[in-house]
Protein backbone atom coordinates (compact mmCIF):
# COMPACT_ATOMS: atom_id res chain seq x y z
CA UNK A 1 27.57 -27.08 5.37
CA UNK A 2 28.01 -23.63 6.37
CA UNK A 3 27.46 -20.76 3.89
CA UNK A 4 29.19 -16.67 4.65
CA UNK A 5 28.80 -13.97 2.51
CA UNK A 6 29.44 -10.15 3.17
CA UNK A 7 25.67 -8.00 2.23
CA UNK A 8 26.46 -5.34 -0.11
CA UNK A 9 24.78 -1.98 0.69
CA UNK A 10 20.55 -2.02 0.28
CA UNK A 11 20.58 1.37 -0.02
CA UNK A 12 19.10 1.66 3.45
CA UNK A 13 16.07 -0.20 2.90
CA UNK A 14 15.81 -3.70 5.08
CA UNK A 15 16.81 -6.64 3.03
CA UNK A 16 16.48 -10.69 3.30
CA UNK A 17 18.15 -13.41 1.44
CA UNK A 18 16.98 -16.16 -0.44
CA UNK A 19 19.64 -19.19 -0.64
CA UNK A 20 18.55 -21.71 -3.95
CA UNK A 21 21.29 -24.63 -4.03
CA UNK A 22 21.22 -27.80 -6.31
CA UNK A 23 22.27 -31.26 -5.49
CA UNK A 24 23.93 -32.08 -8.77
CA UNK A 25 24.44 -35.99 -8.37
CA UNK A 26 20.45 -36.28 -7.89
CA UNK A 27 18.99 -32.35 -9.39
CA UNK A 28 17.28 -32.07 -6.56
CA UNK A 29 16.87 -28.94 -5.61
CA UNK A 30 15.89 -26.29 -2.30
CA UNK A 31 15.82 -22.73 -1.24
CA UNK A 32 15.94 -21.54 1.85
CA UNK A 33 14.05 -17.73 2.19
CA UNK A 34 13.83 -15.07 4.07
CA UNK A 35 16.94 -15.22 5.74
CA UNK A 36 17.46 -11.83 7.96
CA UNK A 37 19.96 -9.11 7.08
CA UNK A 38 23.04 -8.81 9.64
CA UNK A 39 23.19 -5.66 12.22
CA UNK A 40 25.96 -3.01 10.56
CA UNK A 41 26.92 -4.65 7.34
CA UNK A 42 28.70 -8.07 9.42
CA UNK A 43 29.40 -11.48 7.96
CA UNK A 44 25.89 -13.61 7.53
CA UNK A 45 26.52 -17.02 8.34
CA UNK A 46 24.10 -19.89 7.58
CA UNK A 47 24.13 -23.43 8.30
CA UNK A 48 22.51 -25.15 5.17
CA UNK A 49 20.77 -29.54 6.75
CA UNK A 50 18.65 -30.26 4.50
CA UNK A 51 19.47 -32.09 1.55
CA UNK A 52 23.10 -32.56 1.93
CA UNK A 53 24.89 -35.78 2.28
CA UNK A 54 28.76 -36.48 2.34
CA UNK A 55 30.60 -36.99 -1.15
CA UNK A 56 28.22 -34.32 -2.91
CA UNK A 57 28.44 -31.69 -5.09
CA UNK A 58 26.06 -28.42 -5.00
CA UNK A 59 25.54 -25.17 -6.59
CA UNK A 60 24.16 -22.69 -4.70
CA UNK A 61 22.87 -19.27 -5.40
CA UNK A 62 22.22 -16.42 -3.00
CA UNK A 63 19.81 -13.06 -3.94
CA UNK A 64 19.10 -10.02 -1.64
CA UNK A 65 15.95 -8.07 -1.11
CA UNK A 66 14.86 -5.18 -0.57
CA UNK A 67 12.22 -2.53 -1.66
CA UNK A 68 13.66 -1.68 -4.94
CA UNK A 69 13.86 -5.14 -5.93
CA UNK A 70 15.92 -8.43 -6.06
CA UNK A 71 19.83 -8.84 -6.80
CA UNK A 72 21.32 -10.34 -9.78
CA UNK A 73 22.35 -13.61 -8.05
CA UNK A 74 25.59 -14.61 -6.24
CA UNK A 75 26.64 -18.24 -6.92
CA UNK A 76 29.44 -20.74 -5.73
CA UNK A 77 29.43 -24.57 -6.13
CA UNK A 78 31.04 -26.82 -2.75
CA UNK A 79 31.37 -30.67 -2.58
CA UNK A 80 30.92 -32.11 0.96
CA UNK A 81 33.81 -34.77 2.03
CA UNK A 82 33.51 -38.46 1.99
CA UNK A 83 32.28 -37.67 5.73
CA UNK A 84 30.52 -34.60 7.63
CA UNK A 85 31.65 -33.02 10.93
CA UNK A 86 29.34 -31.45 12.49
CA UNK A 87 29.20 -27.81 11.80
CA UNK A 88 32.04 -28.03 9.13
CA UNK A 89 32.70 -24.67 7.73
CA UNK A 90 32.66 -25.49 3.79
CA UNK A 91 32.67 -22.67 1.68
CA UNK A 92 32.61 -19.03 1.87
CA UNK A 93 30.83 -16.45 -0.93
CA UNK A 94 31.07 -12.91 -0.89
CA UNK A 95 27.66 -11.12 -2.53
CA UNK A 96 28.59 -7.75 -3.62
């Protein structure tokens, strides 16, 4: 499952995302951290393995930071088909 969003401005400080996503058919849940910021504002694109299987639903949540703090977070839900190509493209969020 692949996950885009646009960064919103950091006010010039370096920023990293955090992605937190819920399987809702078992609650389990993951977060992926740390993720680096794109050079001049681009599209960040990341391909989210673990924990998702075909015929799914998730929620998932993404936050930015920087040195002033974290965002309020950005949030989407997807459901996987019956089957998964590899490197599907999913869903799209845009984090303002």
């Amino acid at each position: 499952m692949t996950l885009q969003w646009q960064p919103g401005f950091d006010g010039g400080s370096e920023q990293t995302f955090t992605i937190v996503y819920i399987d809702t058919s078992t609650s389990q849940n993951y977060s992926v951290r740390g993720i680096e910021d794109s050079v001049g504002g681009n599209m960040l694109t990341y391909d989210v393995k673990q924990g998702i299987f075909a015929s799914d639903k998730y929620l998932f949540w993404i936050t930015a930071r920087n040195d002033l703090g974290s965002s309020p977070a950005a949030d989407t839900e997807a459901e996987t088909p019956g089957t998964i190509e590899r490197g599907a493209h999913v869903h799209s969020l845009t984090c303002e």
